[in-house]
PDB file of N, CA and C in Angstrom:
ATOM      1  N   UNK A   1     -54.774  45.451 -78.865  1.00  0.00           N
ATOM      2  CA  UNK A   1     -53.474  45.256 -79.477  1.00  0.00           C
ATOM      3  C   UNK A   1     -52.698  46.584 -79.547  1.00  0.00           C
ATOM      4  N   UNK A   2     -52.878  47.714 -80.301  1.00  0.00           N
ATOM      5  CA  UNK A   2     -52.679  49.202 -80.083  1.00  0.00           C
ATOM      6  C   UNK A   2     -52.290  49.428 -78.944  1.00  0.00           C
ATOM      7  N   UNK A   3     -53.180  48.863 -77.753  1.00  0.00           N
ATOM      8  CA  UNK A   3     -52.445  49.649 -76.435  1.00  0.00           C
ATOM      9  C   UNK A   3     -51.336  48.981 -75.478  1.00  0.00           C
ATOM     10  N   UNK A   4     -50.989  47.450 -76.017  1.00  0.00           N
ATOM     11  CA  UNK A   4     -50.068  46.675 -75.891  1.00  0.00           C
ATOM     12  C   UNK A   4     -48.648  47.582 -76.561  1.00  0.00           C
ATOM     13  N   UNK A   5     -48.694  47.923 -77.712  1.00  0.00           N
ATOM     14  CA  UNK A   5     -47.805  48.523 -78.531  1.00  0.00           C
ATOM     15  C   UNK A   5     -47.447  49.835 -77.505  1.00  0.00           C
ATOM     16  N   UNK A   6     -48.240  50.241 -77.713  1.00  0.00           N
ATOM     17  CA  UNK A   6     -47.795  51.665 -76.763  1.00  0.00           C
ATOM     18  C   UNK A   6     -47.505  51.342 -75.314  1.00  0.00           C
ATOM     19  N   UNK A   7     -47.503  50.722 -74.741  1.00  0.00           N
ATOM     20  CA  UNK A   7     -47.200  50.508 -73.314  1.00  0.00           C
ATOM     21  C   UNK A   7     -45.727  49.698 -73.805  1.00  0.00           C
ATOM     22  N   UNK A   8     -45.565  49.045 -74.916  1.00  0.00           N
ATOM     23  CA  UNK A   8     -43.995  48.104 -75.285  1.00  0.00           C
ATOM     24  C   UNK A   8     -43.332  49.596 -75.302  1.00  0.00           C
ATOM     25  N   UNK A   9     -43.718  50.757 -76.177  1.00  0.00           N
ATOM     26  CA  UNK A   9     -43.113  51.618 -76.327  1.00  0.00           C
ATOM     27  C   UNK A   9     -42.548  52.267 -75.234  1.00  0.00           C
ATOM     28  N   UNK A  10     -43.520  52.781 -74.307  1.00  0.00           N
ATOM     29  CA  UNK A  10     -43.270  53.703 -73.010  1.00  0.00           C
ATOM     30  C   UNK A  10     -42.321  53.259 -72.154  1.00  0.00           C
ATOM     31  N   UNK A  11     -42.439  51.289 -72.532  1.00  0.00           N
ATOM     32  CA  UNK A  11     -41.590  50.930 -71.366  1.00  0.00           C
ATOM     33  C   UNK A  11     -40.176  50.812 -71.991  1.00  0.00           C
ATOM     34  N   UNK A  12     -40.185  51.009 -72.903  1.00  0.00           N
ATOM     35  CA  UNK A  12     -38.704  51.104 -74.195  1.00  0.00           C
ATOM     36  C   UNK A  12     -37.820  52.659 -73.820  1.00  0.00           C
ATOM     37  N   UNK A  13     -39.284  53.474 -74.032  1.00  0.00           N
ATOM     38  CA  UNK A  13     -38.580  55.044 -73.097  1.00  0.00           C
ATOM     39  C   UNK A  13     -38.173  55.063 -72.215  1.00  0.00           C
ATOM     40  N   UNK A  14     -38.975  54.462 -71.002  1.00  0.00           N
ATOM     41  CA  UNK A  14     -38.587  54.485 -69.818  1.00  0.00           C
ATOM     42  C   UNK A  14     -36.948  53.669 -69.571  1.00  0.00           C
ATOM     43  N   UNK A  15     -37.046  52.615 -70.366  1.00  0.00           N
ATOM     44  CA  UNK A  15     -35.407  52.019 -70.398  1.00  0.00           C
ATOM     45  C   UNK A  15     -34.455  53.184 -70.260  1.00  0.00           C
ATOM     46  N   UNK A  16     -34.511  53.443 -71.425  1.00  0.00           N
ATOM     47  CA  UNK A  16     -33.886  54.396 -72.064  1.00  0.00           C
ATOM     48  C   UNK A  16     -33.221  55.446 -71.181  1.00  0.00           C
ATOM     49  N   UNK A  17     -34.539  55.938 -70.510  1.00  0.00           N
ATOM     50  CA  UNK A  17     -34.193  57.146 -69.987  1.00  0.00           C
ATOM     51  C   UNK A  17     -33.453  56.540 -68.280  1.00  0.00           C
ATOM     52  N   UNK A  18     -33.728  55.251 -67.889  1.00  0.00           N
ATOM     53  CA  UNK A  18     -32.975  55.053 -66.666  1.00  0.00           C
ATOM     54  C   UNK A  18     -31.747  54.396 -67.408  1.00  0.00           C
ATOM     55  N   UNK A  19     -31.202  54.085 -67.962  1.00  0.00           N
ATOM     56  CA  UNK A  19     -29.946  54.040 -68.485  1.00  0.00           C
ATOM     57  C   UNK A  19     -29.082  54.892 -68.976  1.00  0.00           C
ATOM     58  N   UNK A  20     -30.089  56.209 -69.011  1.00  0.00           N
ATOM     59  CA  UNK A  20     -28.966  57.359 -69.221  1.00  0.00           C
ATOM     60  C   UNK A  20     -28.828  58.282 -68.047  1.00  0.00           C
ATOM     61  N   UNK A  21     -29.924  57.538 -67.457  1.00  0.00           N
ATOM     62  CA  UNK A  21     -29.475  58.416 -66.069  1.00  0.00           C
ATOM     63  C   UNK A  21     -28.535  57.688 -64.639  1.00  0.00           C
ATOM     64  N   UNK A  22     -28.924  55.855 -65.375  1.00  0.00           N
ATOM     65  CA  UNK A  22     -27.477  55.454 -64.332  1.00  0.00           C
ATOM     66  C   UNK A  22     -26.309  56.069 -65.175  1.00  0.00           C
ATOM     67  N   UNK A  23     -26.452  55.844 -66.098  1.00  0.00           N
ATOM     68  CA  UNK A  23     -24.963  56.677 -67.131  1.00  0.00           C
ATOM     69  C   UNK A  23     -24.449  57.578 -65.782  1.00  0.00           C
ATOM     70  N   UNK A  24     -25.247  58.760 -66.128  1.00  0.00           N
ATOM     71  CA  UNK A  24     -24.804  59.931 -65.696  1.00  0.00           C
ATOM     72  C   UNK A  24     -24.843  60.120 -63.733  1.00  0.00           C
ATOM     73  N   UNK A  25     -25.375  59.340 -63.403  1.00  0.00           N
ATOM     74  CA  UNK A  25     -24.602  58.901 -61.901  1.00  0.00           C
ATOM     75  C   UNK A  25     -23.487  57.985 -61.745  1.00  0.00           C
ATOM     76  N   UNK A  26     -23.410  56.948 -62.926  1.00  0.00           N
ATOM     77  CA  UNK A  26     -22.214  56.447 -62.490  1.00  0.00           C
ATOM     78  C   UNK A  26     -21.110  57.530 -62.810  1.00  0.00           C
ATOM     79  N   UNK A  27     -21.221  58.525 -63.625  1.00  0.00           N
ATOM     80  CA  UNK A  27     -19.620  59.485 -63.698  1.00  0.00           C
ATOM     81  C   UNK A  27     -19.973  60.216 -62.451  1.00  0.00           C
ATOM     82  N   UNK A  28     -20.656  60.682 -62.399  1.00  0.00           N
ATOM     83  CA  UNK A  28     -20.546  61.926 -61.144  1.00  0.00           C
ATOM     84  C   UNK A  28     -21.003  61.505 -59.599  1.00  0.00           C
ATOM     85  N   UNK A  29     -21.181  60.310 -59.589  1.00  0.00           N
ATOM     86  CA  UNK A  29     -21.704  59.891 -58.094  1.00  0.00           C
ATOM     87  C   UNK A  29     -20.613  60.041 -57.301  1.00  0.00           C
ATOM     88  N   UNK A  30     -20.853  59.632 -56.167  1.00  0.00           N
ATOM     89  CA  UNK A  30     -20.093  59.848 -55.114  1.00  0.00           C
ATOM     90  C   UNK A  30     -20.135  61.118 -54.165  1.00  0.00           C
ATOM     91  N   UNK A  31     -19.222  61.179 -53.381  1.00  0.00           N
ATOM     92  CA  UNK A  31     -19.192  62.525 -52.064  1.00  0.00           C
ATOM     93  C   UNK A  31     -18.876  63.290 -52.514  1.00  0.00           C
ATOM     94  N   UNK A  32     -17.952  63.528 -53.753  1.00  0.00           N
ATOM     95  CA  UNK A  32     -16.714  64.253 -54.210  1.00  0.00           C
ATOM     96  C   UNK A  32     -17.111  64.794 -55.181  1.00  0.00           C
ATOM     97  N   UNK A  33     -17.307  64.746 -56.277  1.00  0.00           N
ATOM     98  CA  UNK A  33     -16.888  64.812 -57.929  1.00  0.00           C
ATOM     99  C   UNK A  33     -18.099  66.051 -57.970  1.00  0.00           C
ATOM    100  N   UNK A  34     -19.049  66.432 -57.609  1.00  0.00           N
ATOM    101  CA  UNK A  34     -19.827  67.171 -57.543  1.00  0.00           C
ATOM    102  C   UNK A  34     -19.486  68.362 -57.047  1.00  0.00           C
ATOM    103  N   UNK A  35     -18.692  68.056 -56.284  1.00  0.00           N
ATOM    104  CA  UNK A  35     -18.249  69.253 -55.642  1.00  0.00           C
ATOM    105  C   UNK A  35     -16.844  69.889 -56.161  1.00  0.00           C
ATOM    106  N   UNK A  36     -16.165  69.018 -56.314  1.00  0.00           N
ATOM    107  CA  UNK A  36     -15.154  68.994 -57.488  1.00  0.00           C
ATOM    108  C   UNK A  36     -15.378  70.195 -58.917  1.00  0.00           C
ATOM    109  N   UNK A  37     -16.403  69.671 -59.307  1.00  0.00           N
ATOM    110  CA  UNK A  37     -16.628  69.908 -60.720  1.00  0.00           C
ATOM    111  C   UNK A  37     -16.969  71.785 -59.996  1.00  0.00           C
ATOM    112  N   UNK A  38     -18.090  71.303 -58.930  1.00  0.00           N
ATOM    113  CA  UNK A  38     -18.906  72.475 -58.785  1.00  0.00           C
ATOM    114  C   UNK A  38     -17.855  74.043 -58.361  1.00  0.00           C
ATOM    115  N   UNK A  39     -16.709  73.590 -57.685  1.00  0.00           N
ATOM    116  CA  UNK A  39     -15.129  74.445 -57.705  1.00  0.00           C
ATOM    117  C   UNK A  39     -15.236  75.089 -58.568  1.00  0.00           C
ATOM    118  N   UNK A  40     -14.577  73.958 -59.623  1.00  0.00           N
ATOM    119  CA  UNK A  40     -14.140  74.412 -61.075  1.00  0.00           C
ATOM    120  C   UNK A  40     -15.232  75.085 -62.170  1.00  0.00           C
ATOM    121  N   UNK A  41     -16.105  75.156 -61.853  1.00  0.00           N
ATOM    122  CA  UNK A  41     -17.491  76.208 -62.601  1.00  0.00           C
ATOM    123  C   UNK A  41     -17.060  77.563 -62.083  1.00  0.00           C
ATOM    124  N   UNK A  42     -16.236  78.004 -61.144  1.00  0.00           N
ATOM    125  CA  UNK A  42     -15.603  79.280 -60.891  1.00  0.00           C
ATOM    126  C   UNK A  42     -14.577  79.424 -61.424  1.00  0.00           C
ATOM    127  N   UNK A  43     -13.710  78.670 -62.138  1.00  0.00           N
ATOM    128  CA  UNK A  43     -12.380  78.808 -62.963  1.00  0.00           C
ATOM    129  C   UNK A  43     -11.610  78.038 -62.417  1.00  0.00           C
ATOM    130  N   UNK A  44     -10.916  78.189 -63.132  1.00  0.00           N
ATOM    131  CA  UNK A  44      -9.175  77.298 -63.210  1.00  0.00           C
ATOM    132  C   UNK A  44      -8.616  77.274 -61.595  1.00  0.00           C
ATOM    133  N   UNK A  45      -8.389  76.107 -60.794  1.00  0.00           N
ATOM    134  CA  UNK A  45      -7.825  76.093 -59.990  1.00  0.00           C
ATOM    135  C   UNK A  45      -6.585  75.250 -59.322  1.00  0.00           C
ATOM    136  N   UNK A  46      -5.665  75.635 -58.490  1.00  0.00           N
ATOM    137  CA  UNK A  46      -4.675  74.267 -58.544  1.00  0.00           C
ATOM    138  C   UNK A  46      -5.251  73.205 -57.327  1.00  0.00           C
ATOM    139  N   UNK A  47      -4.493  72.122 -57.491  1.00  0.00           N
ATOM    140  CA  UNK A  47      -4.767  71.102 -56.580  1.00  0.00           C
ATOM    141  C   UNK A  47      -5.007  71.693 -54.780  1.00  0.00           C
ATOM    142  N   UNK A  48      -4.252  71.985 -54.489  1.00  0.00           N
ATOM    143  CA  UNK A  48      -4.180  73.010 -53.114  1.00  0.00           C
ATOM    144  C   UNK A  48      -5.299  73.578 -52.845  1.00  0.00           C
ATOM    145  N   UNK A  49      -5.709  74.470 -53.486  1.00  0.00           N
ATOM    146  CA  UNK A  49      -7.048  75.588 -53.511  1.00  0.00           C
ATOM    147  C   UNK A  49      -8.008  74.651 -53.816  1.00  0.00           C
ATOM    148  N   UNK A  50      -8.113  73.563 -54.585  1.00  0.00           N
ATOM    149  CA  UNK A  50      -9.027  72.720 -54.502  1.00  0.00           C
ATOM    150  C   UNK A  50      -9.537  71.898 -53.288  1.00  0.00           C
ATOM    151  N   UNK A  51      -8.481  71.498 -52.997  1.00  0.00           N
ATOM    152  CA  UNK A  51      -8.519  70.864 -51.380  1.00  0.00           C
ATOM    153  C   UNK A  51      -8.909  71.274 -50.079  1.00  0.00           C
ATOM    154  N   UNK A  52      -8.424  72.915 -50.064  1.00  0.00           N
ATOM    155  CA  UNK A  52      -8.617  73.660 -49.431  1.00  0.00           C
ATOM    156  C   UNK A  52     -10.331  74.365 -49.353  1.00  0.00           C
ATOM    157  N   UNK A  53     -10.915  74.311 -50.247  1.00  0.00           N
ATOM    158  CA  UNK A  53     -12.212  74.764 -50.602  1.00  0.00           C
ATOM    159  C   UNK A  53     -12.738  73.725 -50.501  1.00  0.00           C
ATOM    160  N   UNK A  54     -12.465  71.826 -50.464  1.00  0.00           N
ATOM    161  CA  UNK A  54     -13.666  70.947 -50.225  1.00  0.00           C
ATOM    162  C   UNK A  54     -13.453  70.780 -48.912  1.00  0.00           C
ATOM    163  N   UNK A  55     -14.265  71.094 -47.737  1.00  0.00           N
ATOM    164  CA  UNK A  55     -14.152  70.601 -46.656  1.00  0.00           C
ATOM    165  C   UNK A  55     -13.675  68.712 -46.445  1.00  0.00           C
ATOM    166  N   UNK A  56     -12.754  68.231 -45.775  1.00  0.00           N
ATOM    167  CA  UNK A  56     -12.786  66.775 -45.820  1.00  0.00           C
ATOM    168  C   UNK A  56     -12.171  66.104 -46.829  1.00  0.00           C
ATOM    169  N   UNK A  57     -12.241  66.633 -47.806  1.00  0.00           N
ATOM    170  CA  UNK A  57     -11.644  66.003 -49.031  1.00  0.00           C
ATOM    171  C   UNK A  57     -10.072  66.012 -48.911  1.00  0.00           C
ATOM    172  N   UNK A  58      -9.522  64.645 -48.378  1.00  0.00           N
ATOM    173  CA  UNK A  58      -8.300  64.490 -48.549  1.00  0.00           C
ATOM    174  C   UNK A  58      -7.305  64.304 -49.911  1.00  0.00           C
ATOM    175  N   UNK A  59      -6.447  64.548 -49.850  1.00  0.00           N
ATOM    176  CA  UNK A  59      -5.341  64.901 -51.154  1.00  0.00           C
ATOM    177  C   UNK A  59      -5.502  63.321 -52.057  1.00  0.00           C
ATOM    178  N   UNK A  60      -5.371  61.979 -51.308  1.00  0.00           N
ATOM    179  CA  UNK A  60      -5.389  60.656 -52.389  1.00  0.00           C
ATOM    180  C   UNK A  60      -6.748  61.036 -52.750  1.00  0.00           C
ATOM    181  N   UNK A  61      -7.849  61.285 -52.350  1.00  0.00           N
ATOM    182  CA  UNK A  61      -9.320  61.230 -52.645  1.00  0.00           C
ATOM    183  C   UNK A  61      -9.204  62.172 -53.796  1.00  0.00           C
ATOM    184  N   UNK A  62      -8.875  63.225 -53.786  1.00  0.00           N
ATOM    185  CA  UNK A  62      -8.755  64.436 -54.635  1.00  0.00           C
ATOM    186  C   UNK A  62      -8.139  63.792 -55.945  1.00  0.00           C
ATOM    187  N   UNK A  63      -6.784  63.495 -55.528  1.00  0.00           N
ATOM    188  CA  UNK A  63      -6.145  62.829 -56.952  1.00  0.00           C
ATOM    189  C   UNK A  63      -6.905  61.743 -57.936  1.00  0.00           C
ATOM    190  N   UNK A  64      -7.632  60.906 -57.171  1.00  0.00           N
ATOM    191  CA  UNK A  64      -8.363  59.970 -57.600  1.00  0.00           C
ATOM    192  C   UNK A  64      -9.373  60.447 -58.486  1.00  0.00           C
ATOM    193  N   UNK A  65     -10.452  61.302 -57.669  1.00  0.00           N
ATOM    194  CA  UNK A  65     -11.531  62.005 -58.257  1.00  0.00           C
ATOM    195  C   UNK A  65     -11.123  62.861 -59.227  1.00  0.00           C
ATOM    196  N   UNK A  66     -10.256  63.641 -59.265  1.00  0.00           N
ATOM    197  CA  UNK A  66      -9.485  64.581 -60.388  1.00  0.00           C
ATOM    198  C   UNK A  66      -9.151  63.467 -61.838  1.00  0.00           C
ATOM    199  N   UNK A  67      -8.608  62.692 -61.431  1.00  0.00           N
ATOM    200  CA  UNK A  67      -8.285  61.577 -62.338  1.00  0.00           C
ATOM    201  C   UNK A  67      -9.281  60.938 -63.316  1.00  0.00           C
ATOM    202  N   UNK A  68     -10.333  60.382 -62.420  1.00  0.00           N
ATOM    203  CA  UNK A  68     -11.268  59.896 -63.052  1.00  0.00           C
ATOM    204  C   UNK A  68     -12.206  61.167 -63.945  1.00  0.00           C
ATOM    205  N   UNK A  69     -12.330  62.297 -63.483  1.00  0.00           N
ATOM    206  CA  UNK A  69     -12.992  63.471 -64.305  1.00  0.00           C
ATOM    207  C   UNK A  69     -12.600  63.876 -65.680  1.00  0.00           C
ATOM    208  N   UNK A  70     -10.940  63.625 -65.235  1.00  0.00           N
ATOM    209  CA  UNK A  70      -9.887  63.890 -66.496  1.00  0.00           C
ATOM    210  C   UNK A  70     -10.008  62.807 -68.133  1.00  0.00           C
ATOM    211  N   UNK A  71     -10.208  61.791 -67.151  1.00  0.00           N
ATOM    212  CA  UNK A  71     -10.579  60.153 -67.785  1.00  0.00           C
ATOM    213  C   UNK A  71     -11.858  60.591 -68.917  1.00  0.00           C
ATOM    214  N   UNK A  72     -12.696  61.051 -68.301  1.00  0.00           N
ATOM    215  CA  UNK A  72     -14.139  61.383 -68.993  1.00  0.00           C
ATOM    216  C   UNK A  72     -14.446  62.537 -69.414  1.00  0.00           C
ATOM    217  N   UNK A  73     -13.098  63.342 -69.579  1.00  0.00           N
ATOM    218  CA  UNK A  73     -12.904  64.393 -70.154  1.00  0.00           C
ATOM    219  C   UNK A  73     -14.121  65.925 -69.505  1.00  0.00           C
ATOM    220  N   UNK A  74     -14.444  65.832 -68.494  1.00  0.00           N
ATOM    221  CA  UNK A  74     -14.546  66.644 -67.688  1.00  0.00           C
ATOM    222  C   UNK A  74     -13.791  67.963 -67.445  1.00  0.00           C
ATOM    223  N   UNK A  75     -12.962  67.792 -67.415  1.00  0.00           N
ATOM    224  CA  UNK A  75     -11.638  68.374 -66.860  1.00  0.00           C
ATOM    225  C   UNK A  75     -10.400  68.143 -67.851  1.00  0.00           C
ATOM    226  N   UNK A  76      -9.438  69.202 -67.429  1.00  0.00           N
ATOM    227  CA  UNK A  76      -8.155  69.057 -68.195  1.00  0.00           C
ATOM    228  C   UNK A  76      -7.291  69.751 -67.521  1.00  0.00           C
ATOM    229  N   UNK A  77      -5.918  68.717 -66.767  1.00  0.00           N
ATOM    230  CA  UNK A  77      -5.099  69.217 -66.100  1.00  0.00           C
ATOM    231  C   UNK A  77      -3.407  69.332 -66.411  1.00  0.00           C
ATOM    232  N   UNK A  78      -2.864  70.731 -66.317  1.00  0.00           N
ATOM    233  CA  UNK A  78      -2.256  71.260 -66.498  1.00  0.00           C
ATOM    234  C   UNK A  78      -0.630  71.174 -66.137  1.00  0.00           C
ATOM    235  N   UNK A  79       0.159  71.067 -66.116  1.00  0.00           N
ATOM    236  CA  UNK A  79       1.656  70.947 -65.520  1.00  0.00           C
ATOM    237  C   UNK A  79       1.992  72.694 -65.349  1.00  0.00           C
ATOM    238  N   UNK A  80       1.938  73.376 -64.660  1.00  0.00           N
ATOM    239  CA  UNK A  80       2.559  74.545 -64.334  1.00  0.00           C
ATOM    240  C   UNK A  80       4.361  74.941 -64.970  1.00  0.00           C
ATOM    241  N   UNK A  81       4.797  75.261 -64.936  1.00  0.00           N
ATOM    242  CA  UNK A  81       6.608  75.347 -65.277  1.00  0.00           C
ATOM    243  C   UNK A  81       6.752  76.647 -63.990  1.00  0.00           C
ATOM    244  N   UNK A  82       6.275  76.153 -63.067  1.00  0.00           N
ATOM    245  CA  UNK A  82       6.783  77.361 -61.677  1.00  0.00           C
ATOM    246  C   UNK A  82       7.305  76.357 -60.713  1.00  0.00           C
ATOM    247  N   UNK A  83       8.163  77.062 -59.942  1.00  0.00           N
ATOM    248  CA  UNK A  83       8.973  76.220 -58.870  1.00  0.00           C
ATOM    249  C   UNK A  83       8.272  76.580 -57.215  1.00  0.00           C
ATOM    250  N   UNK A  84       7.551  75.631 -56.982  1.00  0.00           N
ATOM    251  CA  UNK A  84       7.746  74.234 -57.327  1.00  0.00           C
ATOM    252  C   UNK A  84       6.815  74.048 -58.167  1.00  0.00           C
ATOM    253  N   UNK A  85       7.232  72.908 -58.616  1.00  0.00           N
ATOM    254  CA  UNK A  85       5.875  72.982 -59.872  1.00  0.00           C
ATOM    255  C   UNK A  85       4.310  72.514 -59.288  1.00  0.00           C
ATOM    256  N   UNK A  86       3.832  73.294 -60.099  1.00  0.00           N
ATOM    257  CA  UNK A  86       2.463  73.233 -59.772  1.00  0.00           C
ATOM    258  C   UNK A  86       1.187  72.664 -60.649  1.00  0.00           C
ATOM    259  N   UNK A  87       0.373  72.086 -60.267  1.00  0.00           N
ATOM    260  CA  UNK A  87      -0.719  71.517 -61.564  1.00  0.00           C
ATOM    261  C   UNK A  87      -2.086  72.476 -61.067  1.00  0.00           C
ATOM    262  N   UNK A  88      -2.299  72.397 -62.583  1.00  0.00           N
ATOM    263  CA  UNK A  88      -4.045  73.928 -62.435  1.00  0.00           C
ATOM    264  C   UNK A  88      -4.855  72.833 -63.300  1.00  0.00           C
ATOM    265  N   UNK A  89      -6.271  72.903 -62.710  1.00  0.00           N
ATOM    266  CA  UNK A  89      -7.418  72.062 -63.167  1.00  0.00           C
ATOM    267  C   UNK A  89      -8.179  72.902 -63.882  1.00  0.00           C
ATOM    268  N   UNK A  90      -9.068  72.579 -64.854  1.00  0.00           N
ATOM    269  CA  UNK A  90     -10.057  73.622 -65.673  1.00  0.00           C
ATOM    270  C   UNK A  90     -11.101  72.576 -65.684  1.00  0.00           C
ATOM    271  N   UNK A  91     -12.248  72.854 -66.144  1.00  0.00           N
ATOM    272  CA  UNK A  91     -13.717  71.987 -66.598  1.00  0.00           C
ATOM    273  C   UNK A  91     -12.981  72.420 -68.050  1.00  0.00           C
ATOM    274  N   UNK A  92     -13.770  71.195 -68.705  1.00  0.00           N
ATOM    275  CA  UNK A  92     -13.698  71.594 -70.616  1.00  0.00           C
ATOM    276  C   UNK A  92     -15.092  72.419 -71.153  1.00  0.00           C
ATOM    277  N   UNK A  93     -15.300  72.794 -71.833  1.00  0.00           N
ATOM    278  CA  UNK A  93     -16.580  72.741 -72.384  1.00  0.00           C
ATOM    279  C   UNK A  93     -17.867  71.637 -72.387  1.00  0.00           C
ATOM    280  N   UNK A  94     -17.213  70.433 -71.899  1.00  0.00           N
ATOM    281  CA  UNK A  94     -17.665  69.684 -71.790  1.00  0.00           C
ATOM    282  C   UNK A  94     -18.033  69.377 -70.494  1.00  0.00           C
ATOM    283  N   UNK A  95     -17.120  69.792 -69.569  1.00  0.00           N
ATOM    284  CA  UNK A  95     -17.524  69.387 -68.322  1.00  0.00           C
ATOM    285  C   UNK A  95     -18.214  70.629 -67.658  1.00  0.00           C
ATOM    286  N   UNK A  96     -18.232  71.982 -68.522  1.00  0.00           N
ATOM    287  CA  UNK A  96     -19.127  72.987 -68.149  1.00  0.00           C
ATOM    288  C   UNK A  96     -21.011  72.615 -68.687  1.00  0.00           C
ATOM    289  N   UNK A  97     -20.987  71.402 -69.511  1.00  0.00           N
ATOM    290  CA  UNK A  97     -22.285  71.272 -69.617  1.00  0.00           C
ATOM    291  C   UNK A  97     -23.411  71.010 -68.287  1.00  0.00           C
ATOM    292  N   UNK A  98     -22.531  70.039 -67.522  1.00  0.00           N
ATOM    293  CA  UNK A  98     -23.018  70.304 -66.124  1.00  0.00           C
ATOM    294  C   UNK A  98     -23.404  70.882 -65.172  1.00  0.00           C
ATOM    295  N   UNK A  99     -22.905  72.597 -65.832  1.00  0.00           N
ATOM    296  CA  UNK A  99     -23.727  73.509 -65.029  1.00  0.00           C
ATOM    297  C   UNK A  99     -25.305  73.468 -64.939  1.00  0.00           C
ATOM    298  N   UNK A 100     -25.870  73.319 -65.669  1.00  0.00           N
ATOM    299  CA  UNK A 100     -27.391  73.486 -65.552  1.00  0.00           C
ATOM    300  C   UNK A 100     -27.600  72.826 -64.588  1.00  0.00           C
ATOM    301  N   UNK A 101     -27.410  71.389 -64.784  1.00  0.00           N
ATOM    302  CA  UNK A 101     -27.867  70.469 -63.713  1.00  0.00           C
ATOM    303  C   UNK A 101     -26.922  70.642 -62.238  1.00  0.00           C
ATOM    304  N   UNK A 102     -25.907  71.177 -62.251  1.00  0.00           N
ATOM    305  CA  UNK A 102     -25.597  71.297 -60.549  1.00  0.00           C
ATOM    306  C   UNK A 102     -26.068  72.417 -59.987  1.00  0.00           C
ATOM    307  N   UNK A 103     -27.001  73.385 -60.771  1.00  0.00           N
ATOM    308  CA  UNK A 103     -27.409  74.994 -60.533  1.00  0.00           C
ATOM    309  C   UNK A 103     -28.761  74.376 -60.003  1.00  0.00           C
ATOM    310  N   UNK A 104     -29.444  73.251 -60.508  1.00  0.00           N
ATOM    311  CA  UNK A 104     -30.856  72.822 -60.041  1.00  0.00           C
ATOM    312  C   UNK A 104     -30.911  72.261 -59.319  1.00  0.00           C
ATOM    313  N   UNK A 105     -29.781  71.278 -59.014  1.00  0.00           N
ATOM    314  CA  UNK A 105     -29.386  70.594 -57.889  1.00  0.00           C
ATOM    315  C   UNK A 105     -29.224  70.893 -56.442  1.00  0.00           C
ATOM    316  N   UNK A 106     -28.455  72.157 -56.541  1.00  0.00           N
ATOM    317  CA  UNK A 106     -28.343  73.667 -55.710  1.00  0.00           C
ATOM    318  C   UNK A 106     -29.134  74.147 -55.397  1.00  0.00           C
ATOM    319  N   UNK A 107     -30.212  74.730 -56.276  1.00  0.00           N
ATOM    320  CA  UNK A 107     -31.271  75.232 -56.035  1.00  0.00           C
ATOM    321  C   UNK A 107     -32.528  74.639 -55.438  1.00  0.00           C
ATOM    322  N   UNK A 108     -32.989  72.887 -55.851  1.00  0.00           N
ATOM    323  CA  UNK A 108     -33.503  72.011 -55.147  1.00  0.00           C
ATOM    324  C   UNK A 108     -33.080  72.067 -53.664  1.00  0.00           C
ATOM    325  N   UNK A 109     -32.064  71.908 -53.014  1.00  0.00           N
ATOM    326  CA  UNK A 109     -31.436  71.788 -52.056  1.00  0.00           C
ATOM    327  C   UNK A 109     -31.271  72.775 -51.053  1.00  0.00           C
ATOM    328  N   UNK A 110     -30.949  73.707 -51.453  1.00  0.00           N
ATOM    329  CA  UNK A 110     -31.632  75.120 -51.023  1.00  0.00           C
ATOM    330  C   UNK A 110     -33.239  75.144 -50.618  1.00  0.00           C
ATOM    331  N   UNK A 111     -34.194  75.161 -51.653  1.00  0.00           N
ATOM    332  CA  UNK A 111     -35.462  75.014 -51.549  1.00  0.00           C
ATOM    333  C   UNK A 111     -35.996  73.704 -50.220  1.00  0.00           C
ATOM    334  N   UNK A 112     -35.193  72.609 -50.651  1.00  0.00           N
ATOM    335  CA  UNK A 112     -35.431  71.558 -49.434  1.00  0.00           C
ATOM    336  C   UNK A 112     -34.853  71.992 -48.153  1.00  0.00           C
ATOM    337  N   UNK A 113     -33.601  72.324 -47.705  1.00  0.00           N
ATOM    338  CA  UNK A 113     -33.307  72.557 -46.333  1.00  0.00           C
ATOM    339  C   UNK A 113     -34.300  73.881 -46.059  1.00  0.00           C
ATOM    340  N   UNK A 114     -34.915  75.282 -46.682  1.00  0.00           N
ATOM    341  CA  UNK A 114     -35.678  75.843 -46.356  1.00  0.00           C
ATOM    342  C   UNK A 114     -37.348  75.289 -46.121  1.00  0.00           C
ATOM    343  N   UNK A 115     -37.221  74.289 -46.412  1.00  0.00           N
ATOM    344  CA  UNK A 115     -38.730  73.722 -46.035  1.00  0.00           C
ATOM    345  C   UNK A 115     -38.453  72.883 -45.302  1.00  0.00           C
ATOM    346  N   UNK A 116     -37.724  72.057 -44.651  1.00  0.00           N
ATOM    347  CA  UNK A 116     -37.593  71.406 -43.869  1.00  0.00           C
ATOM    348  C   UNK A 116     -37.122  72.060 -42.478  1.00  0.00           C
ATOM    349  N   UNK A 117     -36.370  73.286 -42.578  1.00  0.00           N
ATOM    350  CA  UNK A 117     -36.179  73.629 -41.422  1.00  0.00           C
ATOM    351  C   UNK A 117     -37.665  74.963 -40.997  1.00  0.00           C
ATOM    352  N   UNK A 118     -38.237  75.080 -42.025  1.00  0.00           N
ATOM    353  CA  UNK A 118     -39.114  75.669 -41.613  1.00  0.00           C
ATOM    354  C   UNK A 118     -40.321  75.093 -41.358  1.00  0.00           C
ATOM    355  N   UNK A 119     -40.492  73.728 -41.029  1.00  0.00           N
ATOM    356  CA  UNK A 119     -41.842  72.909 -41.036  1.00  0.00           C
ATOM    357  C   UNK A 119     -42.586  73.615 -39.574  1.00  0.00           C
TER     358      UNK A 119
END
């Protein structure tokens, strides 16, 4: 009976923990938003320089993905008062929590293409 309980439990954790981790792929999944975010961990940038730094990433894709980041408070974007006017993107404090995990992500990835191209 005891080990019924504890296996109800583990599988209660285990819920748990894949529901917070579809959570956190459904905000940041995709081609984009990762790379997005991963920009803006270098500072404040405008739409342009953003575009310009994601390889492929076209301007509706950009707006979209910018949008939805903004939505989930990721990000916070700016109206310029320069002619022409211009908009500047920032991460919040909030959307800088993500550094850890895109630094391991990075670093995984790194570690994998060096073992794979060195097999």
């Amino acid at each position: 009976m005891e080990k019924d309980k504890s296996t109800a439990l583990e599988q209660a954790d285990c819920s748990k923990i894949l529901f917070a981790i579809q959570d956190t792929l459904d905000l940041i999944s995709g081609k984009w938003k990762i790379k997005v975010i991963s920009v803006l961990l270098y500072g404040k940038k405008n739409f342009t320089d953003l575009q310009r730094q994601i390889n492929g990433l076209g301007a509706k894709m950009l707006s979209k993905e910018l949008q939805d980041l903004e939505i989930n408070g990721l990000l916070t974007r700016t109206v310029n008062t320069t002619k022409p006017i211009t908009v500047s993107y920032e991460l919040t404090d909030y959307g800088h929590t993500l550094e850890p995990i895109i630094k391991e992500l990075a670093d995984w990835g790194t570690k994998h293409r060096h073992k794979i191209i060195n097999r």
